[in-house]
C-alpha atoms as a PDB file:
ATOM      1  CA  UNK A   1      95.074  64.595  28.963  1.00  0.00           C
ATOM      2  CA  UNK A   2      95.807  65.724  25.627  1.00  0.00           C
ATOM      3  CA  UNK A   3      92.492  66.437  24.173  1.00  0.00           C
ATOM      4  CA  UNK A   4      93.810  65.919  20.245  1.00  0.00           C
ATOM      5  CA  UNK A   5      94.817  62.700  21.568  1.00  0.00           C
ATOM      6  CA  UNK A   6      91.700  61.633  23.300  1.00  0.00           C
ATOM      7  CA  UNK A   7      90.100  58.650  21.704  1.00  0.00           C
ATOM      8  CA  UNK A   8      86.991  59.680  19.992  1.00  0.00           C
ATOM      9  CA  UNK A   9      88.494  62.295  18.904  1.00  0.00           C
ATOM     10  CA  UNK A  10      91.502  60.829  17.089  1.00  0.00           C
ATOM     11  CA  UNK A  11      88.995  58.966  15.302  1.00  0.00           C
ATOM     12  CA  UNK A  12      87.798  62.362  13.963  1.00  0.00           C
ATOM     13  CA  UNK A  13      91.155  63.376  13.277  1.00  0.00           C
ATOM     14  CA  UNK A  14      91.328  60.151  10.741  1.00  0.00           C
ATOM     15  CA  UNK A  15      88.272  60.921   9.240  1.00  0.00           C
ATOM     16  CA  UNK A  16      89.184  64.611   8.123  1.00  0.00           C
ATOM     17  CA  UNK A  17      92.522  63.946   7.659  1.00  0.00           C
ATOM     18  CA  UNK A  18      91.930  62.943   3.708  1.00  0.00           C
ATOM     19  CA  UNK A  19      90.694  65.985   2.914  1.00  0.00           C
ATOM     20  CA  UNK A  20      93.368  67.814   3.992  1.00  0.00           C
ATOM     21  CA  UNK A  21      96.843  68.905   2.769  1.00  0.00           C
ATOM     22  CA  UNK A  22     100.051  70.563   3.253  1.00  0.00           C
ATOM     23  CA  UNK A  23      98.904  73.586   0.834  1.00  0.00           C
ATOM     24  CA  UNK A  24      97.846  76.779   2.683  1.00  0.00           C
ATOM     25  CA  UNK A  25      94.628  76.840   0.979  1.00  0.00           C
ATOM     26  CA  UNK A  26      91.652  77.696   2.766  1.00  0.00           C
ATOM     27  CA  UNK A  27      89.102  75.557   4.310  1.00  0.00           C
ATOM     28  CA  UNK A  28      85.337  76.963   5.817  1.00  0.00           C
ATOM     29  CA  UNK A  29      83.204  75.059   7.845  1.00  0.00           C
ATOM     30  CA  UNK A  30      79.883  75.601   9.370  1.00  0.00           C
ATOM     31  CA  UNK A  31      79.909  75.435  12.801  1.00  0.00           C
ATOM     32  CA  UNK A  32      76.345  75.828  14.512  1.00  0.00           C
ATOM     33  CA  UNK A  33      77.683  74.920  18.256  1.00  0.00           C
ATOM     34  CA  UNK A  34      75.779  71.337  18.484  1.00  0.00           C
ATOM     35  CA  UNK A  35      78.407  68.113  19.342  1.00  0.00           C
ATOM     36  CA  UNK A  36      79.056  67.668  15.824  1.00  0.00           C
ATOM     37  CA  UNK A  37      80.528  70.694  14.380  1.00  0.00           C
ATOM     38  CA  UNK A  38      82.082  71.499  17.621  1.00  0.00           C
ATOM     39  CA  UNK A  39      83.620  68.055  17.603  1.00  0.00           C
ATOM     40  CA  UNK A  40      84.946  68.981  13.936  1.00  0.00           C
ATOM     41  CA  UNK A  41      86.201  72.151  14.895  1.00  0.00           C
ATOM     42  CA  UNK A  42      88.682  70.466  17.504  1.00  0.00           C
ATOM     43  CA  UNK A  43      89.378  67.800  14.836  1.00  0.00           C
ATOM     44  CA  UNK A  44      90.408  70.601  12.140  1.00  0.00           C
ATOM     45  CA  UNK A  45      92.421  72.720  14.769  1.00  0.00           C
ATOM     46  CA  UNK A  46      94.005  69.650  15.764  1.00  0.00           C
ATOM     47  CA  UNK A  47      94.940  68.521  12.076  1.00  0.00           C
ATOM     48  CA  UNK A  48      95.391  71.766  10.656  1.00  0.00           C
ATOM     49  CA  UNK A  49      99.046  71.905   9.268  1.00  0.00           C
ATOM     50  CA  UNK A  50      99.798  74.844   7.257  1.00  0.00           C
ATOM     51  CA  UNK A  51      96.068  75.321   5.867  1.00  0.00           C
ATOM     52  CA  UNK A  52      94.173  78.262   6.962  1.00  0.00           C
ATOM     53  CA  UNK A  53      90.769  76.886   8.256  1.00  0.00           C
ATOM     54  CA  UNK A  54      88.038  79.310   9.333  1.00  0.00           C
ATOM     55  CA  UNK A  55      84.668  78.566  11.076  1.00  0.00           C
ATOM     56  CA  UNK A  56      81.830  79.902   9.411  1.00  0.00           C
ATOM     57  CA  UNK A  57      78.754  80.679  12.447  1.00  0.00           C
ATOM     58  CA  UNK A  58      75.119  81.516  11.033  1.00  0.00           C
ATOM     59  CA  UNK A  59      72.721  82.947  12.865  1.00  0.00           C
ATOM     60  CA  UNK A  60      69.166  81.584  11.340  1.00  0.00           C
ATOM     61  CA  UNK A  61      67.216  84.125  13.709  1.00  0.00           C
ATOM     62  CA  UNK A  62      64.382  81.828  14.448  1.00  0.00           C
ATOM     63  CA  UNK A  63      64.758  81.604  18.528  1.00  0.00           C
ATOM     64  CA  UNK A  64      65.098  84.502  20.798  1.00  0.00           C
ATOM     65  CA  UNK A  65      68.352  85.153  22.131  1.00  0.00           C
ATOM     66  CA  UNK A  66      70.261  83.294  18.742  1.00  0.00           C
ATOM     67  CA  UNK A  67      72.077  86.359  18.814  1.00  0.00           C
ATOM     68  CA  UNK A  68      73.598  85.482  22.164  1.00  0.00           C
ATOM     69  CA  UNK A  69      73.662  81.901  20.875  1.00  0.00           C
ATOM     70  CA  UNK A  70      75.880  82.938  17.772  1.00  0.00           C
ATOM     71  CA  UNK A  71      77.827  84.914  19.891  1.00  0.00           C
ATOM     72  CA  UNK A  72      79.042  82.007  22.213  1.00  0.00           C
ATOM     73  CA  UNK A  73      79.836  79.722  19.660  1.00  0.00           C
ATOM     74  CA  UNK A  74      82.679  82.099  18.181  1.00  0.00           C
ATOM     75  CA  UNK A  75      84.048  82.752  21.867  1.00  0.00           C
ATOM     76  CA  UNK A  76      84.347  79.142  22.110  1.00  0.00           C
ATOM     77  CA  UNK A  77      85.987  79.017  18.606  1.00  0.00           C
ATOM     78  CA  UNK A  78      88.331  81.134  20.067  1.00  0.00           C
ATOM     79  CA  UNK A  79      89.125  79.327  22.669  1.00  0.00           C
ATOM     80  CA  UNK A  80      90.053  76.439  20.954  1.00  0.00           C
ATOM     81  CA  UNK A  81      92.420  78.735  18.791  1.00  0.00           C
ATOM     82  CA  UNK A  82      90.748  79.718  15.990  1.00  0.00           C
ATOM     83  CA  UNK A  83      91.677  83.400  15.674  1.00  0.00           C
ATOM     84  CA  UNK A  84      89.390  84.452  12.866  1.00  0.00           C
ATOM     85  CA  UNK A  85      85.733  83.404  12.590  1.00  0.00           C
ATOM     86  CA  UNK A  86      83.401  84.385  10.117  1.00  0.00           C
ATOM     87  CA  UNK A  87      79.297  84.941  10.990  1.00  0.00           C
ATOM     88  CA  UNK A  88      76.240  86.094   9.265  1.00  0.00           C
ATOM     89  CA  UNK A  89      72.751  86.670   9.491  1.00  0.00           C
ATOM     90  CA  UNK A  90      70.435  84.239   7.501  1.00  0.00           C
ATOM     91  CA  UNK A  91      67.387  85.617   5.998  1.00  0.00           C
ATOM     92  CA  UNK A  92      64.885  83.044   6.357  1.00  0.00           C
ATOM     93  CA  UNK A  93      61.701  83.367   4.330  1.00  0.00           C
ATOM     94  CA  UNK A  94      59.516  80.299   5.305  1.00  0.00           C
ATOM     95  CA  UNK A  95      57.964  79.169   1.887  1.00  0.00           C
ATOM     96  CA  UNK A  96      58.412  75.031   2.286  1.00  0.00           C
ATOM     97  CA  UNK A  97      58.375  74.838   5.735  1.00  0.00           C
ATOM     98  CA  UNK A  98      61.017  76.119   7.926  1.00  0.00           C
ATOM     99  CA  UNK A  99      63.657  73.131   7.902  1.00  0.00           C
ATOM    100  CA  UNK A 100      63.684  73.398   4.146  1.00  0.00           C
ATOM    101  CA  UNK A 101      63.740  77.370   3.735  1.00  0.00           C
ATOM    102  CA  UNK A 102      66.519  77.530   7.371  1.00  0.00           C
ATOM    103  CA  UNK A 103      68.417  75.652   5.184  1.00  0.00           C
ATOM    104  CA  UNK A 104      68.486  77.296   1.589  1.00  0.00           C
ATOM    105  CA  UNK A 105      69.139  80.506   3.911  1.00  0.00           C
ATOM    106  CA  UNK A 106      71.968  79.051   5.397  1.00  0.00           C
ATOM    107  CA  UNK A 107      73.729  77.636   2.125  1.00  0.00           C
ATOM    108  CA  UNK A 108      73.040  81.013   0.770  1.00  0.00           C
ATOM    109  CA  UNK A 109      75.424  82.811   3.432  1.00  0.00           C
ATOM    110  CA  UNK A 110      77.729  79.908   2.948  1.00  0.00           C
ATOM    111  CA  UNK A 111      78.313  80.227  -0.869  1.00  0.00           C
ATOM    112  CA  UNK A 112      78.649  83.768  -0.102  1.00  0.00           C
ATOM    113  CA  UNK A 113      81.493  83.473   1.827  1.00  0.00           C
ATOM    114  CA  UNK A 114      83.074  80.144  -0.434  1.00  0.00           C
ATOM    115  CA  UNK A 115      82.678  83.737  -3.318  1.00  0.00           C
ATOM    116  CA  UNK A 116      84.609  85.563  -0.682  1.00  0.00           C
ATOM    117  CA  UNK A 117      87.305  83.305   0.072  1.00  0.00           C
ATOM    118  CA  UNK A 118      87.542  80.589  -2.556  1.00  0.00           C
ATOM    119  CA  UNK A 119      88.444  77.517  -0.164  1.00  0.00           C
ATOM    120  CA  UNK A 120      89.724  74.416  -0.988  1.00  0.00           C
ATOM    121  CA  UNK A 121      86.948  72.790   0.590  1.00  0.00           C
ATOM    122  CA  UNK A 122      83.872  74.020   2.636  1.00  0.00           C
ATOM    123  CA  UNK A 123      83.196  70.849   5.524  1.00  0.00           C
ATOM    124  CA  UNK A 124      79.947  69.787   6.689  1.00  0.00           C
ATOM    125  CA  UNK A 125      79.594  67.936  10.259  1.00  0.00           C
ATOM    126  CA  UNK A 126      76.603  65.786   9.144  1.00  0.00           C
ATOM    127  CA  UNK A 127      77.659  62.554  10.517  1.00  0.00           C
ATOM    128  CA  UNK A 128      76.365  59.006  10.447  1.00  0.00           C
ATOM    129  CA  UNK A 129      73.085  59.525  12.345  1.00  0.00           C
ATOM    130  CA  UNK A 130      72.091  62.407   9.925  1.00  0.00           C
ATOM    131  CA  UNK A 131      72.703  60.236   7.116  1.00  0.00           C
ATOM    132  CA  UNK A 132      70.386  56.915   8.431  1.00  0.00           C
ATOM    133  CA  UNK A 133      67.418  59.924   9.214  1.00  0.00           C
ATOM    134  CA  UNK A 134      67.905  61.097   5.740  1.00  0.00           C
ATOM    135  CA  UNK A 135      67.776  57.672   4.334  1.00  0.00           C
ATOM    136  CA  UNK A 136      64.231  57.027   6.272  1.00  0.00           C
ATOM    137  CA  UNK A 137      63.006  60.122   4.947  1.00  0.00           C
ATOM    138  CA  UNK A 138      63.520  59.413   1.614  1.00  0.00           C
ATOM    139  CA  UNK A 139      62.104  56.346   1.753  1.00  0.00           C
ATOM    140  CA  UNK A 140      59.325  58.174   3.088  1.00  0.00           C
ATOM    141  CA  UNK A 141      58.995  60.293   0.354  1.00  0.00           C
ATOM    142  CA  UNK A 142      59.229  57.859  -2.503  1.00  0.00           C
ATOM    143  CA  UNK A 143      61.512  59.608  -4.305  1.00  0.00           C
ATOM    144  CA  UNK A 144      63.942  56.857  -6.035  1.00  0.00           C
ATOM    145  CA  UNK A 145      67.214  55.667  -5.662  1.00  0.00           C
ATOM    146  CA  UNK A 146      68.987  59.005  -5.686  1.00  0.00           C
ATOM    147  CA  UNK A 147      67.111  60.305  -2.315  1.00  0.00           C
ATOM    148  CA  UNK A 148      67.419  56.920  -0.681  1.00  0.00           C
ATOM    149  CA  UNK A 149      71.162  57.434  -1.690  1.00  0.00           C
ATOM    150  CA  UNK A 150      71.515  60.336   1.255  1.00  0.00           C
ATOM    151  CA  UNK A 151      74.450  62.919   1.466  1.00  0.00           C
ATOM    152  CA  UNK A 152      77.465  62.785  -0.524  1.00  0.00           C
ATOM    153  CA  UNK A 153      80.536  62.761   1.142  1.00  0.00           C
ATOM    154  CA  UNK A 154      82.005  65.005  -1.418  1.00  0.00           C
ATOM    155  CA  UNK A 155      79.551  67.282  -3.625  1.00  0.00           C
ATOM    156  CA  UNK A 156      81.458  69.797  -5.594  1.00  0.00           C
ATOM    157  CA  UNK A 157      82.954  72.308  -2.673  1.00  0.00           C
ATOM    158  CA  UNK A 158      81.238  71.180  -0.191  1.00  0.00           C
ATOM    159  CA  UNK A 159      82.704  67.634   1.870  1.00  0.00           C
ATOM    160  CA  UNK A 160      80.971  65.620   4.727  1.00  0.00           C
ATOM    161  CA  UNK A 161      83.784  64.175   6.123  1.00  0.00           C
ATOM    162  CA  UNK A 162      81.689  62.718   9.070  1.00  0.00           C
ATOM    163  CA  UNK A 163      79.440  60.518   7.840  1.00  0.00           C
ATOM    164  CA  UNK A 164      80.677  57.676   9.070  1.00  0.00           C
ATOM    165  CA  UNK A 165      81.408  58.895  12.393  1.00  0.00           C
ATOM    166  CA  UNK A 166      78.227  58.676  14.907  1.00  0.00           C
ATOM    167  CA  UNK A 167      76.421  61.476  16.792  1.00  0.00           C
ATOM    168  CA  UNK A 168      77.250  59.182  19.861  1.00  0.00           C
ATOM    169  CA  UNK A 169      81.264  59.575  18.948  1.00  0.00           C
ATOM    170  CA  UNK A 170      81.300  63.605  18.956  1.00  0.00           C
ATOM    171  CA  UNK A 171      79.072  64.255  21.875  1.00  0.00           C
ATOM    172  CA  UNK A 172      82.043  62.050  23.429  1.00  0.00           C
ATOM    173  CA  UNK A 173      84.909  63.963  21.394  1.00  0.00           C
ATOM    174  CA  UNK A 174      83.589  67.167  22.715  1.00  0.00           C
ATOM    175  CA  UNK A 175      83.269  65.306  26.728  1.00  0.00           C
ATOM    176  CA  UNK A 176      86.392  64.133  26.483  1.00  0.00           C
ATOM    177  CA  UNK A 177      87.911  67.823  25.571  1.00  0.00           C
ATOM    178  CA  UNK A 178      86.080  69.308  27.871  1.00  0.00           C
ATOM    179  CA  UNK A 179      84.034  71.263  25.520  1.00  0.00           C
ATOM    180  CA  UNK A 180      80.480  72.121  25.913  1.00  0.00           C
ATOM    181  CA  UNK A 181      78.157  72.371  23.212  1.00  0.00           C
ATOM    182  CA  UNK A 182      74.761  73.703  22.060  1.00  0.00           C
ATOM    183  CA  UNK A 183      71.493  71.569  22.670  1.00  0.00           C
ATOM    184  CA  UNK A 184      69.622  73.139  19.924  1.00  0.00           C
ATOM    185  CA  UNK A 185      65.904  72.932  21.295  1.00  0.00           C
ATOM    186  CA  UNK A 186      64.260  72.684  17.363  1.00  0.00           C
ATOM    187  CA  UNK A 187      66.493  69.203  17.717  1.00  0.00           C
ATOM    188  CA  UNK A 188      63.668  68.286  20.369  1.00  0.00           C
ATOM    189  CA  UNK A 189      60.677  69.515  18.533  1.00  0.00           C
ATOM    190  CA  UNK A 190      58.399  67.105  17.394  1.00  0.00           C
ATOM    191  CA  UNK A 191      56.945  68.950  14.819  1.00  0.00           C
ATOM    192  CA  UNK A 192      60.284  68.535  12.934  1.00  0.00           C
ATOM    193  CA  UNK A 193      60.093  65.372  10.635  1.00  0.00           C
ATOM    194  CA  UNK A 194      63.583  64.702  11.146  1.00  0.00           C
ATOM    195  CA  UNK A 195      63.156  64.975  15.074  1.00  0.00           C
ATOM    196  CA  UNK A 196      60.585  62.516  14.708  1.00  0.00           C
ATOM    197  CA  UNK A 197      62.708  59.787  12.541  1.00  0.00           C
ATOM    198  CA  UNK A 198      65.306  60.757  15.205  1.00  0.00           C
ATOM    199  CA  UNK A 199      63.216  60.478  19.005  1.00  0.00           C
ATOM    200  CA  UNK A 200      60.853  57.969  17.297  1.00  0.00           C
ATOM    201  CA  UNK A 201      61.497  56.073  14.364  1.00  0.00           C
ATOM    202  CA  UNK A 202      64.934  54.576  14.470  1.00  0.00           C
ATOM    203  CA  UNK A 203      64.573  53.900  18.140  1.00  0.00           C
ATOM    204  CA  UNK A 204      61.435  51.533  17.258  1.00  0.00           C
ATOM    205  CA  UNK A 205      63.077  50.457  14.467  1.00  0.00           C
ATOM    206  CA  UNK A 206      66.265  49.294  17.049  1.00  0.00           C
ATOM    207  CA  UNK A 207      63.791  47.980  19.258  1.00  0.00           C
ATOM    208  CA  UNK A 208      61.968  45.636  17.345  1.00  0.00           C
ATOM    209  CA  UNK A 209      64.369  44.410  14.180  1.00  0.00           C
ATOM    210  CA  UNK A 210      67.697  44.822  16.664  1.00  0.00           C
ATOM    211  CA  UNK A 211      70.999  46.804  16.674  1.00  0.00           C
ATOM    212  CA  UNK A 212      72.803  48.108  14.283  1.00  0.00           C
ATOM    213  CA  UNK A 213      69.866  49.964  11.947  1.00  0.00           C
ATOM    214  CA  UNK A 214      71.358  53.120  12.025  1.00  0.00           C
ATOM    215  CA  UNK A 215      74.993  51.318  10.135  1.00  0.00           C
ATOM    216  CA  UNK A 216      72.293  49.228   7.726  1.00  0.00           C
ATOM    217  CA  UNK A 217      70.500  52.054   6.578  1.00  0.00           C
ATOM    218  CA  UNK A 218      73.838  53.777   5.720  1.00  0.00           C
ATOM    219  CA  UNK A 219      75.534  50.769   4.219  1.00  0.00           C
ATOM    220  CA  UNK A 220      72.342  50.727   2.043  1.00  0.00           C
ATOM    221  CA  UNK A 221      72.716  54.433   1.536  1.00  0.00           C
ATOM    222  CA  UNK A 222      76.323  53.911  -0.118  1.00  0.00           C
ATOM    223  CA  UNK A 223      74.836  51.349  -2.153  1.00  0.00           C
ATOM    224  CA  UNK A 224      71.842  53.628  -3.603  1.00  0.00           C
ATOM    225  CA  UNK A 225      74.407  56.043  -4.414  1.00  0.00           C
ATOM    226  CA  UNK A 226      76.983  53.457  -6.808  1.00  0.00           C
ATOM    227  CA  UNK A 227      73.450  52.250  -8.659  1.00  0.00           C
ATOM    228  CA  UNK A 228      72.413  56.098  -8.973  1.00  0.00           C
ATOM    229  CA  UNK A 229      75.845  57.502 -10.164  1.00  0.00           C
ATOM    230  CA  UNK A 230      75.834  54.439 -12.293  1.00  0.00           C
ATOM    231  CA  UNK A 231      72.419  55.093 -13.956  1.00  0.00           C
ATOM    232  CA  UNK A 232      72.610  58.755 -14.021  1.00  0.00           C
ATOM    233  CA  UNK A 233      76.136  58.247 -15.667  1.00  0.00           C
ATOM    234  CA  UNK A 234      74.429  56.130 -18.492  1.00  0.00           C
ATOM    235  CA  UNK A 235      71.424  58.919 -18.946  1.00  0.00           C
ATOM    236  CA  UNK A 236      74.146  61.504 -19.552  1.00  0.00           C
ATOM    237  CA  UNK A 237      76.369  59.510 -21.752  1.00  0.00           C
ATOM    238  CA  UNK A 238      73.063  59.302 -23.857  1.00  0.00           C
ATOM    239  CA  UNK A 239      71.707  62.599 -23.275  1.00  0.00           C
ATOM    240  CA  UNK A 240      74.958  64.149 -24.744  1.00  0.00           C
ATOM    241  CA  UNK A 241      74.560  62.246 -27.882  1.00  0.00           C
ATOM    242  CA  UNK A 242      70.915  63.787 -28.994  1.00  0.00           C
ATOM    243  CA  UNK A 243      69.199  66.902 -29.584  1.00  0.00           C
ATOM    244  CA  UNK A 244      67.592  66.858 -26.191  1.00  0.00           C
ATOM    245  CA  UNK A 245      65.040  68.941 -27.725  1.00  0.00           C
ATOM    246  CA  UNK A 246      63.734  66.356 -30.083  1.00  0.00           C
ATOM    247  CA  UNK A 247      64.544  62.896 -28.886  1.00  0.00           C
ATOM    248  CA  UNK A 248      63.515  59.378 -30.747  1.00  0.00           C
ATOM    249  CA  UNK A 249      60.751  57.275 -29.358  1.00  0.00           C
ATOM    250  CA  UNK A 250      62.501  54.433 -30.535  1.00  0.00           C
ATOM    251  CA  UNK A 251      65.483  55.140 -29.240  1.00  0.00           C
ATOM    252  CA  UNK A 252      64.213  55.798 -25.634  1.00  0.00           C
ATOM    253  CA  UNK A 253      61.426  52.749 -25.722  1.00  0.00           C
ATOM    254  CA  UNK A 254      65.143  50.960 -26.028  1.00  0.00           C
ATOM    255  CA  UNK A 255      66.334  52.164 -23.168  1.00  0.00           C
ATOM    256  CA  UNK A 256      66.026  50.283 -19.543  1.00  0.00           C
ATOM    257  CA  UNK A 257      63.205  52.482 -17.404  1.00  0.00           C
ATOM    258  CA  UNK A 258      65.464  53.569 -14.786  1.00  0.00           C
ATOM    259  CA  UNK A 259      67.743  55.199 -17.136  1.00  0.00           C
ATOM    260  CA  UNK A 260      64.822  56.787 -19.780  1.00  0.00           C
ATOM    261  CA  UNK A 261      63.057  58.216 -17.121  1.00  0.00           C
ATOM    262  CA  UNK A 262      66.517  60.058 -16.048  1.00  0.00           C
ATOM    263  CA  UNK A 263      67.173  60.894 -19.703  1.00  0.00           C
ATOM    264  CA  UNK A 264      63.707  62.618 -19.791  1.00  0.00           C
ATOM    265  CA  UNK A 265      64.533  64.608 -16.513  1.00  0.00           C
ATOM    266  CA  UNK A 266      67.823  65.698 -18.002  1.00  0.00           C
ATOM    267  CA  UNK A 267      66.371  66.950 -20.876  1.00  0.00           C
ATOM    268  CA  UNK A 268      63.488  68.767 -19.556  1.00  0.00           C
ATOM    269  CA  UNK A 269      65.879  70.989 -17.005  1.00  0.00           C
ATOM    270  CA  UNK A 270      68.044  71.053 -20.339  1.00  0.00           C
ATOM    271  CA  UNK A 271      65.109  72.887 -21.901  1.00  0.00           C
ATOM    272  CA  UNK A 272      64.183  75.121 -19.163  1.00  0.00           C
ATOM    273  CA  UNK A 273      62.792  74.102 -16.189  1.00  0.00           C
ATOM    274  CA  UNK A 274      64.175  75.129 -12.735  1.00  0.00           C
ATOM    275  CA  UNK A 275      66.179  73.089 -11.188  1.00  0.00           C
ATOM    276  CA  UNK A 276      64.465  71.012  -8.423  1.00  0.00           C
ATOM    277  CA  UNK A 277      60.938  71.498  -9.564  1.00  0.00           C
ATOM    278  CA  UNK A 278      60.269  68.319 -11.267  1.00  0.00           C
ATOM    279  CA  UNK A 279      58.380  65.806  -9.215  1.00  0.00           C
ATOM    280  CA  UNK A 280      57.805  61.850  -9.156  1.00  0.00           C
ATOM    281  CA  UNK A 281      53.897  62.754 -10.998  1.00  0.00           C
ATOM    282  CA  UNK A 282      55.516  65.166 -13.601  1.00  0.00           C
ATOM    283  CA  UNK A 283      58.275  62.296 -14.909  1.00  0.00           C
ATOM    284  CA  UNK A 284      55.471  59.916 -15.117  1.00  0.00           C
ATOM    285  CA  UNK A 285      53.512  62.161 -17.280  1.00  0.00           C
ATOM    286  CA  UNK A 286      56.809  62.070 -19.170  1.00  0.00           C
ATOM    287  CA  UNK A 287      57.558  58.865 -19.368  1.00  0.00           C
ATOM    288  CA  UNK A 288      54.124  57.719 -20.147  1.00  0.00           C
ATOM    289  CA  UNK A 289      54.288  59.452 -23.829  1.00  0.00           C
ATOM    290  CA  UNK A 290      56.623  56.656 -24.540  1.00  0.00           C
ATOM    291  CA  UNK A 291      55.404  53.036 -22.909  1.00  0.00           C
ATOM    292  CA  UNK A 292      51.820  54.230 -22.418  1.00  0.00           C
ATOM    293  CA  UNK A 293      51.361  56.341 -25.311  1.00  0.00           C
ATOM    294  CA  UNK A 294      47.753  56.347 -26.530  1.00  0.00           C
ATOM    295  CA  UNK A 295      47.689  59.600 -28.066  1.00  0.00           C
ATOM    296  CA  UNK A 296      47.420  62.040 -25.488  1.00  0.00           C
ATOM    297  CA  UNK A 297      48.029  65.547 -25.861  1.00  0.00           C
ATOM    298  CA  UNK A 298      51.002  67.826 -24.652  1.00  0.00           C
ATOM    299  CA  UNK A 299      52.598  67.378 -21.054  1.00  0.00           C
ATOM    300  CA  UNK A 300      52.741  70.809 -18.892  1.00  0.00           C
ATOM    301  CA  UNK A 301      55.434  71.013 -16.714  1.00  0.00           C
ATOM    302  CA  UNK A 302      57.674  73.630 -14.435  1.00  0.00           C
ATOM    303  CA  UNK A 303      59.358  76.267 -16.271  1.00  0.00           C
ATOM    304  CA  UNK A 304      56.612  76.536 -18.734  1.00  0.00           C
ATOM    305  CA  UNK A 305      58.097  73.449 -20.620  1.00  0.00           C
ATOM    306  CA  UNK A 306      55.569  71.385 -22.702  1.00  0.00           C
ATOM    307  CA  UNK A 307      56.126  67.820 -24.122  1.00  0.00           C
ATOM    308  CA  UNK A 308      54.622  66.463 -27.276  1.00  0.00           C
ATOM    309  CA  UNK A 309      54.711  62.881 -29.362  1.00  0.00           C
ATOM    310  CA  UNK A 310      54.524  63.900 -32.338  1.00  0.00           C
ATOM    311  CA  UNK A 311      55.343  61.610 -35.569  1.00  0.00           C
ATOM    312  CA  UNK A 312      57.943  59.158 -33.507  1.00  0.00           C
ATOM    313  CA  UNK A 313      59.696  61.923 -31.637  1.00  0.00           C
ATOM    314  CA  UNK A 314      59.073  63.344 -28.347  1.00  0.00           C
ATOM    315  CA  UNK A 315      59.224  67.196 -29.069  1.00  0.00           C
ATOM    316  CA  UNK A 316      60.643  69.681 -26.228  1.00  0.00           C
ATOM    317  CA  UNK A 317      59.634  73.583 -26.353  1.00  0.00           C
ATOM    318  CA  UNK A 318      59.246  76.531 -23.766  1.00  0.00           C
ATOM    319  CA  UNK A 319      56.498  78.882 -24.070  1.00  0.00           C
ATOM    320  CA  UNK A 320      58.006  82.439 -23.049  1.00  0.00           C
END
């Protein structure tokens, strides 16, 4: 049998076939070795046309014998066709636990190489299952609509063309090409929230409310993220209108919650503070100088940004 051809695969094919075009423009991907990005590597070969696609392989370090790992994935690159393949060593500093700091390390070597090679696109092979465990840990978090919204399918360079396609479908892809793939044991662990959503969680969750969570939670996903575009489309549309240094109380108490307490978040990155820092507890603070005000002094917050009331403005500064 033709693998291209093969079923689960062809559905694959479909799903990446969007994203590409006749140009011969360059297109990375991550490949790790699991079912998913092996499953997109046979897809991309399979659709490639003119475009010159090349794997990207990182080796996080974190298990003995990676090396050996890393080096088995691009011999099996190979022998699907791909003649170049690109692969780097992550540093990995663990400062936020080590899912969180494997993963700026890895993003780090790939915008590296999107600054080498200026692709077209750089793919992901998160697919439907990552985006339901995502979901559940946002809503674990309690960290608003825009976490409970998941992974975009496109976010500036980087496109995750798989999201609809399930971890079921690519372990099958990969079966029915007669291509093995990489059991990563940290997928096992435990200790790993996401391992727990994944082994626990959703199986309970299947168990007692019935099939079919794992499409709900992703359905709801794409819903979280029209409402969030939508209201962080509306924050910016205002934002852009102000000195977002010295904003009107008035004008914000006018302003529906969900989209003042975005307006507020805007503005304090806008005046300095790093990007990611700001918490659930630190926009409350915020937002509280407007509908609970009650003269209270100065909010502190990342970045060495401060917020004041002062005479019917809320006052923005950064002490250097």
């Amino acid at each position: 049998m033709n693998s291209a051809n093969t079923p689960n695969l062809w559905e694959i094919r479909k799903a990446i076939k969007p994203f590409l075009s006749s140009s011969s423009q360059t297109i990375l991907f991550g490949c790790s070795g699991g079912a998913d990005s092996m499953a997109l590597a046979l897809a991309l070969f399979a659709e490639r046309g003119e475009q010159k696609i090349i794997p990207v392989v990182v080796d996080h370090g974190l298990q003995a014998g990676s090396d050996q790992i890393t080096s088995q994935v691009i011999s099996k690159l190979k022998s699907i066709g791909y003649q170049q393949v690109e692969s780097a060593v992550a540093q990995v500093v663990v400062t936020d636990g080590l899912e969180a700091s494997a993963r700026r390390a890895r993003y780090k070597v790939f915008n590296q190489f999107i600054d080498s090679y200026q692709p077209k696109y750089f793919f992901l092979a998160h697919t439907l299952n990552d985006q339901a465990e995502s979901v559940l840990l946002g809503l674990a978090r309690g960290s608003g609509a825009r976490s409970l919204a998941g992974m975009a399918v496109e976010n500036n360079l980087y496109v995750r063309p798989l999201l609809k396609i399930s971890r079921q479908m690519t372990e099958a892809a990969c079966v029915e090409a007669g291509m093995t793939f990489w059991n990563d044991p940290h997928n096992q662990d435990t200790k790993f929230s996401r391992v727990r959503v994944r082994r626990n969680v959703l199986p309970n969750l299947e168990e007692n409310l019935g099939p079919g969570i794992t499409e709900a939670l992703v359905r709801s996903a794409d819903l979280f993220r029209d409402d969030a575009d939508a209201l962080d489309g509306f924050a910016l549309e205002f934002i852009n209108q102000v000195d977002p240094t010295n904003l009107d109380v008035n004008d914000l108490e006018r302003l529906p919650k969900a989209i003042r307490t975005r307006v507020l978040r805007l503005a304090i990155y806008k005046a300095g503070a790093p990007t990611g820092t700001l918490t659930a507890e630190h926009i409350s603070a915020a937002e509280a100088l407007i509908s609970q005000w009650h003269g209270q002094k100065e909010v502190s917050l990342p970045g060495n940004v401060k917020l004041l009331r002062n005479s019917g403005r809320i006052v923005l500064s950064t002490n250097q």
